[in-house]
Structures are given as structure tokens and as C-alpha cells.
PDB file of N, CA and C in Angstrom:
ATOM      1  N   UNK A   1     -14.716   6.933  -2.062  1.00  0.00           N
ATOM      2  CA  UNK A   1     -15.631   5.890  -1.672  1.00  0.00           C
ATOM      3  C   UNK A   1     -17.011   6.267  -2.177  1.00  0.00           C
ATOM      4  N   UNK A   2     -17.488   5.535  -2.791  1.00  0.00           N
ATOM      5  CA  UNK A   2     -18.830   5.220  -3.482  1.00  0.00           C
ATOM      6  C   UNK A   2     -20.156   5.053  -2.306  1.00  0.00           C
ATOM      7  N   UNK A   3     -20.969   5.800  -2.222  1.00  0.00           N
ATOM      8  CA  UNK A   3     -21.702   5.414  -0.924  1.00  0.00           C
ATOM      9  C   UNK A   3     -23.502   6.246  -1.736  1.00  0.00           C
ATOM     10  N   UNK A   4     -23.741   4.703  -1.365  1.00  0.00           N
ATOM     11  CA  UNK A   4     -25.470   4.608  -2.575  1.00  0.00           C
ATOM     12  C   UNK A   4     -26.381   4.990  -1.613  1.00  0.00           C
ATOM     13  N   UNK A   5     -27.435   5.600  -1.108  1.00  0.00           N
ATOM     14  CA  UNK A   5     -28.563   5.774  -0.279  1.00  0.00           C
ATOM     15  C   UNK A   5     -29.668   5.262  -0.948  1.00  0.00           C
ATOM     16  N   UNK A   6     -30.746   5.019  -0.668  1.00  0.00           N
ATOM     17  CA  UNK A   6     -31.936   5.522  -0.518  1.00  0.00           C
ATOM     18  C   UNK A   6     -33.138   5.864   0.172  1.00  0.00           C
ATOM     19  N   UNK A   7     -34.034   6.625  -0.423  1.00  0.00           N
ATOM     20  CA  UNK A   7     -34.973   6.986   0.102  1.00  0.00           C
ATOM     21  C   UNK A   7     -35.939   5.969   1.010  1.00  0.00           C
ATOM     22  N   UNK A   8     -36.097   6.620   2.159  1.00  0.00           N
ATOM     23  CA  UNK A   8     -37.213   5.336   2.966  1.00  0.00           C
ATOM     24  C   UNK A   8     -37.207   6.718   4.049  1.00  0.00           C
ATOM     25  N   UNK A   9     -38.403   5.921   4.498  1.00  0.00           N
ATOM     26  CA  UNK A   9     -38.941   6.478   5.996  1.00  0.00           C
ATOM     27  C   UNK A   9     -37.934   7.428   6.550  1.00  0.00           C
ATOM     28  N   UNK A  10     -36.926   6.992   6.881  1.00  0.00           N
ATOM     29  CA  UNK A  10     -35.785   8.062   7.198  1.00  0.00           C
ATOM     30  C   UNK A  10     -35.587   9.002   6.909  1.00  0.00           C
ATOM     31  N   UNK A  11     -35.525   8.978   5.426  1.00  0.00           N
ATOM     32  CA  UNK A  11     -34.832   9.807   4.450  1.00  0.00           C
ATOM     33  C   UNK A  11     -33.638  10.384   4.580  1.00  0.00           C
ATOM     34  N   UNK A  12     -33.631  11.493   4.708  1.00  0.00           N
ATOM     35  CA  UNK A  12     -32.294  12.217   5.116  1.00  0.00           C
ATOM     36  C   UNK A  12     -31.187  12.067   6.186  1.00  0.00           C
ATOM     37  N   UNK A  13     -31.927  11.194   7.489  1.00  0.00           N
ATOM     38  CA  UNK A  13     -31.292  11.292   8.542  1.00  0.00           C
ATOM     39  C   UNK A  13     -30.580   9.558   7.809  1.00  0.00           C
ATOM     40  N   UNK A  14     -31.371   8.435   7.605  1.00  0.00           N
ATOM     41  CA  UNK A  14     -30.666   7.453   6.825  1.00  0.00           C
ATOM     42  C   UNK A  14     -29.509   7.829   6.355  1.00  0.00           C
ATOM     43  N   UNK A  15     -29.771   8.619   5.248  1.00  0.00           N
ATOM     44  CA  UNK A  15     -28.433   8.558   4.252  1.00  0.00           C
ATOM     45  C   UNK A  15     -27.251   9.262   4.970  1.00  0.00           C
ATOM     46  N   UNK A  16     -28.113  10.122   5.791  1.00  0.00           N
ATOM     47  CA  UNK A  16     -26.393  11.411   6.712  1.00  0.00           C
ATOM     48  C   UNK A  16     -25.878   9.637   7.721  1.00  0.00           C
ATOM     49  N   UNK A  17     -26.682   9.028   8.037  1.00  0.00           N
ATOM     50  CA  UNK A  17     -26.460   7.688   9.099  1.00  0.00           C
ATOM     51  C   UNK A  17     -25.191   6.800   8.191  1.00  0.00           C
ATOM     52  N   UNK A  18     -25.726   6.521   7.049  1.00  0.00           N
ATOM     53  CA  UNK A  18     -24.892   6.004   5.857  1.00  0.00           C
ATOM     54  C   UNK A  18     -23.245   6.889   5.560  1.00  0.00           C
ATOM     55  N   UNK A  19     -23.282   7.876   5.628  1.00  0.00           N
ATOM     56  CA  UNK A  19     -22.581   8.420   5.128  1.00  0.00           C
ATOM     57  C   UNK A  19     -21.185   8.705   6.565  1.00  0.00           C
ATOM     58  N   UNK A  20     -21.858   9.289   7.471  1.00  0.00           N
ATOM     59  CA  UNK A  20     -21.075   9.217   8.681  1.00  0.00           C
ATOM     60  C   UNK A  20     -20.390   7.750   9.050  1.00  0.00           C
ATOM     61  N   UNK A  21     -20.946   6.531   8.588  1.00  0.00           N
ATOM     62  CA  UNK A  21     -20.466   5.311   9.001  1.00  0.00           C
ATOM     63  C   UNK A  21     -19.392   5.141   7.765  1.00  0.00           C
ATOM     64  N   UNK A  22     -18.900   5.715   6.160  1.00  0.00           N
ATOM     65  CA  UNK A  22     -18.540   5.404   5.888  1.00  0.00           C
ATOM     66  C   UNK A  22     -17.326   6.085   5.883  1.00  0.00           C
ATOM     67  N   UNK A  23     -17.650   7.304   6.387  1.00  0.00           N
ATOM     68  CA  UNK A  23     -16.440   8.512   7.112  1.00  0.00           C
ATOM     69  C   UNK A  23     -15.814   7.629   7.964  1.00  0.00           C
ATOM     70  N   UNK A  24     -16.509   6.950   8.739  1.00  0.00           N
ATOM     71  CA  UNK A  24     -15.701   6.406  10.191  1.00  0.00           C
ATOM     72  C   UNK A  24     -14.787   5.694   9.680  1.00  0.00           C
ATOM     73  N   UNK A  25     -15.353   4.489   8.877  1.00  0.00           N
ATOM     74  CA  UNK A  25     -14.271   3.389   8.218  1.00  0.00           C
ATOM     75  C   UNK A  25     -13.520   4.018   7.147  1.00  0.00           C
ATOM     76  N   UNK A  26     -13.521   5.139   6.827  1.00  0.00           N
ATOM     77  CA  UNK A  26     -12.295   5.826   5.779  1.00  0.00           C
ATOM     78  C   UNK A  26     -11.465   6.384   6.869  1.00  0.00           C
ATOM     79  N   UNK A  27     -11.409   6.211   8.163  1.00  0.00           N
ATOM     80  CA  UNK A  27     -10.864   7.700   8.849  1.00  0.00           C
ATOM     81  C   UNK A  27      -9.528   6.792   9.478  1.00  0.00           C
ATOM     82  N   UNK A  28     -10.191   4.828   9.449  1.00  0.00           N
ATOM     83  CA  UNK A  28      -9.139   4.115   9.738  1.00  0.00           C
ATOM     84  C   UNK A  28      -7.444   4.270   8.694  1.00  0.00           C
ATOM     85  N   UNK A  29      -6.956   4.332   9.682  1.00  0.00           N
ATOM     86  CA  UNK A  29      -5.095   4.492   8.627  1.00  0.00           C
ATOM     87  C   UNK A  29      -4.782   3.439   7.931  1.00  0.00           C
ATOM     88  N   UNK A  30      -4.360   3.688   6.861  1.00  0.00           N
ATOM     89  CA  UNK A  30      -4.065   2.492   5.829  1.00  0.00           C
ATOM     90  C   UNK A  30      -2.867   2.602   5.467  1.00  0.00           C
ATOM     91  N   UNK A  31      -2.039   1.897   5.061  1.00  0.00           N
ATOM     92  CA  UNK A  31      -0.628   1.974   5.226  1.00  0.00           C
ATOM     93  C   UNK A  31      -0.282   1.895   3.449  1.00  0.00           C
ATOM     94  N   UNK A  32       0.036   3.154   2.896  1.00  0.00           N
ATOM     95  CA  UNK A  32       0.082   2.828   1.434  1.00  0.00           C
ATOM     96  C   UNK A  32       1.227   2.798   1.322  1.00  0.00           C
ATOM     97  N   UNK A  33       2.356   2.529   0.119  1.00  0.00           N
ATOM     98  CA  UNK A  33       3.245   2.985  -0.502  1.00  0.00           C
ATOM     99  C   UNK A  33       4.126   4.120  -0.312  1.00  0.00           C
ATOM    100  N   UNK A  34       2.999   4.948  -0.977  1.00  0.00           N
ATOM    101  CA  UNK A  34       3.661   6.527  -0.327  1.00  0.00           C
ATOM    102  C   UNK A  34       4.112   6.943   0.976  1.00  0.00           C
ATOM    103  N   UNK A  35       3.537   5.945   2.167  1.00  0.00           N
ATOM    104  CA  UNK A  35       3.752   5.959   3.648  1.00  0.00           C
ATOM    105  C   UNK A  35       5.474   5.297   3.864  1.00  0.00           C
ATOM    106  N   UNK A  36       6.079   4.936   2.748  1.00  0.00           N
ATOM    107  CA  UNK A  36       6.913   3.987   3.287  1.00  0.00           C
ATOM    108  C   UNK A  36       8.269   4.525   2.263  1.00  0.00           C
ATOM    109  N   UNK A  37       9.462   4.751   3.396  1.00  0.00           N
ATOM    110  CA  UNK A  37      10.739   5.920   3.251  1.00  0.00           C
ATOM    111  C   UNK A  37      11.554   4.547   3.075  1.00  0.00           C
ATOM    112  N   UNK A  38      11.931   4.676   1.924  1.00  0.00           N
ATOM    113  CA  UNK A  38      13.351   3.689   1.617  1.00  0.00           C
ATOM    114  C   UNK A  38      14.770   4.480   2.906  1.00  0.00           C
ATOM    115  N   UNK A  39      15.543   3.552   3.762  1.00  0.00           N
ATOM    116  CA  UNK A  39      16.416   4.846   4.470  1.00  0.00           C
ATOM    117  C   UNK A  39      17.959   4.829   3.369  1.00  0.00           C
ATOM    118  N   UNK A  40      18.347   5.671   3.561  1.00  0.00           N
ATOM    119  CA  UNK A  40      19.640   6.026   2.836  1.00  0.00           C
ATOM    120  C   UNK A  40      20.741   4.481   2.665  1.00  0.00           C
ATOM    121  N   UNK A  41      21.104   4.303   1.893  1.00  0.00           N
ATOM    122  CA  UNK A  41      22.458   3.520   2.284  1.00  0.00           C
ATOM    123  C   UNK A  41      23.474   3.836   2.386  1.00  0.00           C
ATOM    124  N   UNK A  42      24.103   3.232   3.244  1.00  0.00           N
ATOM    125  CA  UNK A  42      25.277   3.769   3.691  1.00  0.00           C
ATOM    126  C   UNK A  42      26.316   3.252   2.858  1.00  0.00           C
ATOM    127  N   UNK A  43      27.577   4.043   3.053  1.00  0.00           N
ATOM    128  CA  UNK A  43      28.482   3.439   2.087  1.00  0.00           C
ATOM    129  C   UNK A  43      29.674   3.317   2.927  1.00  0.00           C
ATOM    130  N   UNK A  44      30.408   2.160   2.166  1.00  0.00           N
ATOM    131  CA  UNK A  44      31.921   2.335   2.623  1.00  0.00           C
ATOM    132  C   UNK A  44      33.299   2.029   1.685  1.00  0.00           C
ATOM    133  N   UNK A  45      32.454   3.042   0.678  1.00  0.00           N
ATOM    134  CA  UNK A  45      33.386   3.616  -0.566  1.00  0.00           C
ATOM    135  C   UNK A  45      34.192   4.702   0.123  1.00  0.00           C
ATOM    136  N   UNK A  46      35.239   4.974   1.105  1.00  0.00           N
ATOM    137  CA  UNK A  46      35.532   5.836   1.925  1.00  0.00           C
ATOM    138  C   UNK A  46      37.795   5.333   1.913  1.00  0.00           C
ATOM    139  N   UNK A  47      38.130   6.580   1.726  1.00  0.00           N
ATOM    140  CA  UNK A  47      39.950   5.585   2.075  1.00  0.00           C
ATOM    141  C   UNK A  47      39.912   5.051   3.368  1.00  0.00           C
ATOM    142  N   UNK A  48      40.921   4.372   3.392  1.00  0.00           N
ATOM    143  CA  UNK A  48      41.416   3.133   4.099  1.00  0.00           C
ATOM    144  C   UNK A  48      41.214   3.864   5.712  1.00  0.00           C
ATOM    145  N   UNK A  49      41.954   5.159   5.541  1.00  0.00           N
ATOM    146  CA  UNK A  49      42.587   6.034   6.656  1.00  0.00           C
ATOM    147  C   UNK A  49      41.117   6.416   7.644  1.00  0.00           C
ATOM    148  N   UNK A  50      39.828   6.705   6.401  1.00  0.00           N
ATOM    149  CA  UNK A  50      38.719   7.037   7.125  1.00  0.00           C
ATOM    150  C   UNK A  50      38.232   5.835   7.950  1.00  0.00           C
ATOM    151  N   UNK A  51      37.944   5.389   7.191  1.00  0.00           N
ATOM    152  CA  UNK A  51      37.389   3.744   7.851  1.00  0.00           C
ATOM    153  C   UNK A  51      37.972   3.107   8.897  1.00  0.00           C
ATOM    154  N   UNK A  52      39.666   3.270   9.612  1.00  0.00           N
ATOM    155  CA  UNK A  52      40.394   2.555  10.293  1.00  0.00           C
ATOM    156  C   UNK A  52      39.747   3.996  11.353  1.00  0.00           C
ATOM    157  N   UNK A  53      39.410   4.801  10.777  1.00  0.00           N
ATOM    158  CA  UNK A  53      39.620   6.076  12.440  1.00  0.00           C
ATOM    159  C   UNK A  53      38.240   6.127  12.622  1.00  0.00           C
ATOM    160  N   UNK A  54      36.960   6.044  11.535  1.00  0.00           N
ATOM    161  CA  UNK A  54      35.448   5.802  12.083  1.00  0.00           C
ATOM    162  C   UNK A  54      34.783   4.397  11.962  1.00  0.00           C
ATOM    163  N   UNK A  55      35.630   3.011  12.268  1.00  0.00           N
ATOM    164  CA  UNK A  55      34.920   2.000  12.208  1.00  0.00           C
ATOM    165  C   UNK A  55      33.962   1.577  12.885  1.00  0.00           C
ATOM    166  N   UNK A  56      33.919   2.060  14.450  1.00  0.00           N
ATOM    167  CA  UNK A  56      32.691   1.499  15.183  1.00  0.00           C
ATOM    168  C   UNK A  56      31.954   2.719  14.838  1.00  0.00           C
ATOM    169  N   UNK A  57      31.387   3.749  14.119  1.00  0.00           N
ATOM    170  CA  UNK A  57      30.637   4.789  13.487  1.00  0.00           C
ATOM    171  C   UNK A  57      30.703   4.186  12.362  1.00  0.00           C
ATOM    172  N   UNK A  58      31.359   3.514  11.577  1.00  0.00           N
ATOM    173  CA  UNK A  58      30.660   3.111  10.407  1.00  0.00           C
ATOM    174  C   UNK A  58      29.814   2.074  10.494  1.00  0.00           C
ATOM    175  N   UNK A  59      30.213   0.607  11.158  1.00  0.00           N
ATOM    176  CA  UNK A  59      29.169  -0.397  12.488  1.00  0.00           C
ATOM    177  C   UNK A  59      28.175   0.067  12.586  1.00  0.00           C
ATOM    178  N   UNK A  60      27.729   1.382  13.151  1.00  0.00           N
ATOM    179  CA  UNK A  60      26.599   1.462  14.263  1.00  0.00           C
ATOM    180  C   UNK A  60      25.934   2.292  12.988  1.00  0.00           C
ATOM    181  N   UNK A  61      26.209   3.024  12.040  1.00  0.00           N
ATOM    182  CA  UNK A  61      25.952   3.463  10.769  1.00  0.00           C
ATOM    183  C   UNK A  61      25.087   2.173   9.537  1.00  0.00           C
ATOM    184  N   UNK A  62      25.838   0.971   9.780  1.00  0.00           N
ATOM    185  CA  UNK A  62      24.810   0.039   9.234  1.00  0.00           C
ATOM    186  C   UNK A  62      24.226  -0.569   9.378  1.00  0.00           C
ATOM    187  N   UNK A  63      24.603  -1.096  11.186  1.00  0.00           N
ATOM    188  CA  UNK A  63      23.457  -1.565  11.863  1.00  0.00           C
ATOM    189  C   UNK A  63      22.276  -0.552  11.940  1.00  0.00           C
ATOM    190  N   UNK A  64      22.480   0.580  12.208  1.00  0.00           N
ATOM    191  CA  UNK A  64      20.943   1.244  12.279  1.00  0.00           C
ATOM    192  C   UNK A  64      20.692   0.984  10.788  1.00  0.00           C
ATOM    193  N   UNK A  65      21.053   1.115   9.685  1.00  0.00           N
ATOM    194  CA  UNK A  65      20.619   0.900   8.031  1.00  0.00           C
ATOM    195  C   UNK A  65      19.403  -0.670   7.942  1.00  0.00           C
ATOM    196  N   UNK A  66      20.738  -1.147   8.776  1.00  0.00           N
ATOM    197  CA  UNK A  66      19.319  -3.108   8.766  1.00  0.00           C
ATOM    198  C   UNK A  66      18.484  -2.721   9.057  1.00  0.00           C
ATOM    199  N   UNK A  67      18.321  -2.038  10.408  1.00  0.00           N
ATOM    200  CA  UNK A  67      16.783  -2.058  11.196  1.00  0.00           C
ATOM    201  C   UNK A  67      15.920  -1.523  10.538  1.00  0.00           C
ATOM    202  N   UNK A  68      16.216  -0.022  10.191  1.00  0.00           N
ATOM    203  CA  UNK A  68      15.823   0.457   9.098  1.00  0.00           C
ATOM    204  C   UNK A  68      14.737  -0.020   7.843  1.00  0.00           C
ATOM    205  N   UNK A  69      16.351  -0.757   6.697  1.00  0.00           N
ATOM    206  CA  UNK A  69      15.410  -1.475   5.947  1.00  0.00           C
ATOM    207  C   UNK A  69      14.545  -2.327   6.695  1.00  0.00           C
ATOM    208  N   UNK A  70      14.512  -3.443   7.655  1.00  0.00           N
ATOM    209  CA  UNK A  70      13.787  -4.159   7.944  1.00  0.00           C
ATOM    210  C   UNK A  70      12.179  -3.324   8.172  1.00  0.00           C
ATOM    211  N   UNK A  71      12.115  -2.329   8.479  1.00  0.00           N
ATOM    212  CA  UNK A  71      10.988  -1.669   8.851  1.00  0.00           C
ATOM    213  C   UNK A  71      10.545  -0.968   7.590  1.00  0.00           C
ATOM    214  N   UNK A  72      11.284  -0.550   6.846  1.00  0.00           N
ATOM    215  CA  UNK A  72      11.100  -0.127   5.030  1.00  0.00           C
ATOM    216  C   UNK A  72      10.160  -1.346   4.497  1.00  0.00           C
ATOM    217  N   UNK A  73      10.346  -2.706   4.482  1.00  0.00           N
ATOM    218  CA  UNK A  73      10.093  -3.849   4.254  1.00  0.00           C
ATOM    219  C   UNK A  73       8.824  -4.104   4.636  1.00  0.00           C
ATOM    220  N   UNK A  74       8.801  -4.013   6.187  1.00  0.00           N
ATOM    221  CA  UNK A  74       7.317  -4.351   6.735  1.00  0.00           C
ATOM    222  C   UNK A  74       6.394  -3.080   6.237  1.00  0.00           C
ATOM    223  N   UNK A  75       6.859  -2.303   6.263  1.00  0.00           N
ATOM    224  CA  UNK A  75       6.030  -1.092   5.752  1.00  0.00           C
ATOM    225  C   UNK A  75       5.426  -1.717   4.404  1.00  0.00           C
ATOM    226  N   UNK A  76       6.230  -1.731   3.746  1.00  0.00           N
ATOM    227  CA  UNK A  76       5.993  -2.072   1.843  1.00  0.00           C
ATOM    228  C   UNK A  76       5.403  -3.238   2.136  1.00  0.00           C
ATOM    229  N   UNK A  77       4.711  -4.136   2.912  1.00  0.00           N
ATOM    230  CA  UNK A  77       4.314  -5.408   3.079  1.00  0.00           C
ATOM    231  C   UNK A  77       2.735  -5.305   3.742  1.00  0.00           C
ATOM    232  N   UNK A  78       2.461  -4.205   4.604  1.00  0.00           N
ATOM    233  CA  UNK A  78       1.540  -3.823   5.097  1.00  0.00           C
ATOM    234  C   UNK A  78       0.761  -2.779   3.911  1.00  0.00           C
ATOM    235  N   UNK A  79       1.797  -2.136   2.915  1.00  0.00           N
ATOM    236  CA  UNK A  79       0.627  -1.483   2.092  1.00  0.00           C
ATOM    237  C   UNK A  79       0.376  -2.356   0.859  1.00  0.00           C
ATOM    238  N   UNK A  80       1.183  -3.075   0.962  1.00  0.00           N
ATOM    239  CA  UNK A  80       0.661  -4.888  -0.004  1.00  0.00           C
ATOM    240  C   UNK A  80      -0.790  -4.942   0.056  1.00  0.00           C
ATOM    241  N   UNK A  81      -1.245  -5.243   1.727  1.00  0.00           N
ATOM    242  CA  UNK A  81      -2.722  -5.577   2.336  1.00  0.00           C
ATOM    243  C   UNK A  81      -3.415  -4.559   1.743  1.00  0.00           C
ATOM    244  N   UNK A  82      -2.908  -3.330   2.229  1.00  0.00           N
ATOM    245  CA  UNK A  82      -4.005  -2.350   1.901  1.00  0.00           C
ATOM    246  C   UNK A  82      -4.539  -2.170   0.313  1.00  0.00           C
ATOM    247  N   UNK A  83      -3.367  -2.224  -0.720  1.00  0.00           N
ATOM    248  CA  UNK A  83      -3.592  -2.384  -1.936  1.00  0.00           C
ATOM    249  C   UNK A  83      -4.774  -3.638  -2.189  1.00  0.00           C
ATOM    250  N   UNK A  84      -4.761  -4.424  -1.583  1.00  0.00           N
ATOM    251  CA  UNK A  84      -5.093  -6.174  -1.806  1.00  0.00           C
ATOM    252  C   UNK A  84      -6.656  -6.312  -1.141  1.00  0.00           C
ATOM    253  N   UNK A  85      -6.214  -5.010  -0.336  1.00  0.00           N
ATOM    254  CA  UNK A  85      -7.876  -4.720   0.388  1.00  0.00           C
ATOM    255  C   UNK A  85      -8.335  -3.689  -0.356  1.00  0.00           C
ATOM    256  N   UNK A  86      -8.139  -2.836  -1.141  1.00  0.00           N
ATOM    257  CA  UNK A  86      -8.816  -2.260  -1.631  1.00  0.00           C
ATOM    258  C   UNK A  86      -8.967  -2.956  -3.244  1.00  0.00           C
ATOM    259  N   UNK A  87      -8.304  -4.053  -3.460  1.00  0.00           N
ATOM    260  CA  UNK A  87      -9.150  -3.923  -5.283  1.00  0.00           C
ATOM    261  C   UNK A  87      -9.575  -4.888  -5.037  1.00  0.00           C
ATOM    262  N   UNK A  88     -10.165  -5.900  -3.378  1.00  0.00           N
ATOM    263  CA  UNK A  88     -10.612  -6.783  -3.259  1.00  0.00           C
ATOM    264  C   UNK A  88     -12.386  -6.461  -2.898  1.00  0.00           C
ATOM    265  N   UNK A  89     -12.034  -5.134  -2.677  1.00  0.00           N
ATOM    266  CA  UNK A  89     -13.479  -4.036  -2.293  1.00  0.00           C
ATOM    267  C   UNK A  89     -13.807  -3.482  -3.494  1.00  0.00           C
ATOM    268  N   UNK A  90     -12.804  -3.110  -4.475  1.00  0.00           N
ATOM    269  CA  UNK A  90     -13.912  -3.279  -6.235  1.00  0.00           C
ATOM    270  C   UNK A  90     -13.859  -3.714  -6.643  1.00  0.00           C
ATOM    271  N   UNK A  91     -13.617  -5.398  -5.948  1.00  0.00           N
ATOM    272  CA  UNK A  91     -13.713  -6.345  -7.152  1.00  0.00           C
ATOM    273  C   UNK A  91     -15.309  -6.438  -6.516  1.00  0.00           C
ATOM    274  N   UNK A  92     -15.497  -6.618  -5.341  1.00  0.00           N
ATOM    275  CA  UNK A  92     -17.104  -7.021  -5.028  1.00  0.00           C
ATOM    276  C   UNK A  92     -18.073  -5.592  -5.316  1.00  0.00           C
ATOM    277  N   UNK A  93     -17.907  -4.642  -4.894  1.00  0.00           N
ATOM    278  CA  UNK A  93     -18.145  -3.655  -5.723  1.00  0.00           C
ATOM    279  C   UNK A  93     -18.956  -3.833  -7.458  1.00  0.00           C
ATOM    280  N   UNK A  94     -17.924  -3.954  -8.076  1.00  0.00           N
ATOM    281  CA  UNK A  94     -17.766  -4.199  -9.846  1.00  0.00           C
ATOM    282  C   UNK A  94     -18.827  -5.442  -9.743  1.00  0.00           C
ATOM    283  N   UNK A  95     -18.494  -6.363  -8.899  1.00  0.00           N
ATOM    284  CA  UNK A  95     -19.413  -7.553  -9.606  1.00  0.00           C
ATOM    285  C   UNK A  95     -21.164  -7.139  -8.955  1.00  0.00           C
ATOM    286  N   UNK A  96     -21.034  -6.828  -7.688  1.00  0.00           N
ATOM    287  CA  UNK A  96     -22.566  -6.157  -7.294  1.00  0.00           C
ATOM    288  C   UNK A  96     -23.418  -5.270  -8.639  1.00  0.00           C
ATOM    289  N   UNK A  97     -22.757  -4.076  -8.781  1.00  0.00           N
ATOM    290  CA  UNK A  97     -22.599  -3.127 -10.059  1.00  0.00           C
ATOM    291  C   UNK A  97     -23.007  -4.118 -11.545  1.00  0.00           C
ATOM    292  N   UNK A  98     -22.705  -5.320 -11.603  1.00  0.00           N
ATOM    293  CA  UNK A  98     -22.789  -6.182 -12.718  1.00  0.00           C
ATOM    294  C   UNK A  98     -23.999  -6.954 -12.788  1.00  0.00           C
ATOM    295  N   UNK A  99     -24.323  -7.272 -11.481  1.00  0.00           N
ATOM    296  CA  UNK A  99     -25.536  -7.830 -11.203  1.00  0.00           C
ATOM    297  C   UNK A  99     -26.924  -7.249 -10.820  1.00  0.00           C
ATOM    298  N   UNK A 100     -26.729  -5.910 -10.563  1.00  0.00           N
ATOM    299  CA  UNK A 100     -27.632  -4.890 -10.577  1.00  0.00           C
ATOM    300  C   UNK A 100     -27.738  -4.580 -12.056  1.00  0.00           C
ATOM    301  N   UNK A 101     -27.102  -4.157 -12.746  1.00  0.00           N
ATOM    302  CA  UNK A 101     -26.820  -3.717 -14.239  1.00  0.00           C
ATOM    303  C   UNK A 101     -28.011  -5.364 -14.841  1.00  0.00           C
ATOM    304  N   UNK A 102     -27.862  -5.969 -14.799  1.00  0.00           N
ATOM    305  CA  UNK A 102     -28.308  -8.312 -15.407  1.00  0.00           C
ATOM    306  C   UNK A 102     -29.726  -7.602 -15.291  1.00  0.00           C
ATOM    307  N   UNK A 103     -29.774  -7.814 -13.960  1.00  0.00           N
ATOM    308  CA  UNK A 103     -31.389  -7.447 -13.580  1.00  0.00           C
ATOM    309  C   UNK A 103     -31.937  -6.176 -14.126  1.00  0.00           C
ATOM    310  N   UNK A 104     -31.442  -5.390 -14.292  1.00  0.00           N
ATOM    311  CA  UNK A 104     -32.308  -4.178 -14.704  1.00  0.00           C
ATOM    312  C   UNK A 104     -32.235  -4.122 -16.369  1.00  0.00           C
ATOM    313  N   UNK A 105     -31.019  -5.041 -16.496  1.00  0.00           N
ATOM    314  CA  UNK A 105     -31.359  -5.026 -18.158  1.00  0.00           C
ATOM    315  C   UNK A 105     -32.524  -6.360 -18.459  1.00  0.00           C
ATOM    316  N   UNK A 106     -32.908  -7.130 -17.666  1.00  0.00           N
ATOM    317  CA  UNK A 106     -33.640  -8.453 -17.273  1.00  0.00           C
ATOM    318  C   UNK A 106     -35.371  -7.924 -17.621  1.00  0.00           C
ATOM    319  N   UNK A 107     -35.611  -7.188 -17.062  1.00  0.00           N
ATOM    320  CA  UNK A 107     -36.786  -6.402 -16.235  1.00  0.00           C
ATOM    321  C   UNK A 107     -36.865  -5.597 -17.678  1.00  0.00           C
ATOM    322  N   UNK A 108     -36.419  -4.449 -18.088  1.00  0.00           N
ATOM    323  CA  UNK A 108     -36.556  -3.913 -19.210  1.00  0.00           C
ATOM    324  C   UNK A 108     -36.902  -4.902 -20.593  1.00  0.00           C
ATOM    325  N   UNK A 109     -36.483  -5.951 -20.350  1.00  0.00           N
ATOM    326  CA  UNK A 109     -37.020  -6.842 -21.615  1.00  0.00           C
ATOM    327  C   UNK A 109     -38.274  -7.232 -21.788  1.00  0.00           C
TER     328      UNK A 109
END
């Protein structure tokens, strides 16, 4: 995170003021990608003989797998946002940066 100060009356205690506030809002959890565990799939590539003697274990083996993915899903959907929130914060960023850049090349002319 990019975090600009300047100098004024404050000075130092400003920018540590600036800087601690942007600690705070980095310290919130963001739900990326990397946060989010595909779970195993289960299989029932297994002989006939296994499957007839562990069927309600193979059942309760893919019902927990749904819930699972279903929560794999919301995960990967929540770090959607976070992705979507962060290049929506350098896109305004970049264009601020662009318009500071106008003016100061403005002024120099």
C-alpha cells in the first residue's frame, strides 16, 4: 500500500496518524485465492464388493464432498470481491496519479 504524506504543522505525528490508519485498514482479512482449498474428490472407481460393504461411508463421503465444494465456491467468490476491490483501488489510484502527473506537466509549461 502506497501511503503519500505531507509536511504541515503536524509533521511527523500527521504522517505516523496517516500511516497507522492505513495499517488498520490493511489489518482487515481479505479473502484471496490462495485462502481457498479445492476438497479432494471422492471416488467410486472402487469393485462392486467394496461399494456394496461401504455404501452408507461412501454417501456420507460425498455428501460431506458437496458441502465442501459448496464452501470451495463461496470462498473463490468472496476472493472475486477482493480481487475486484483491489484493482478497483488502482484503478482510482492510477487515474489520481494521472491527474496529478496533467497538472504538474500544466504548470511547468
Amino acid at each position: 500500500m502506497f501511503v503519500h504524506t505531507t509536511r504541515c504543522a503536524g509533521g511527523a505525528a500527521s504522517g505516523a496518524a496517516l500511516v497507522a490508519a492505513s495499517l488498520a485498514n490493511s489489518a482487515v482479512a481479505q479473502t484471496t485465492a490462495l485462502d481457498c482449498v479445492p476438497p479432494p474428490v471422492p471416488t467410486a472407481d472402487l469393485p462392486q464388493d467394496v461399494i456394496n460393504e461401504y455404501r452408507d461411508e461412501l454417501g456420507l463421503e460425498f455428501s460431506n464432498y458437496f458441502t465442501e465444494a459448496q464452501h470451495y465456491l463461496q470462498c473463490l467468490q468472496m476472493a472475486e470481491e477482493t480481487a475486484r476491490q483491489d484493482i478497483d483501488t488502482a484503478l482510482e489510484a492510477y487515474a489520481r496519479l494521472q491527474v496529478l502527473h496533467s497538472d504538474q506537466k500544466h504548470i511547468q509549461e
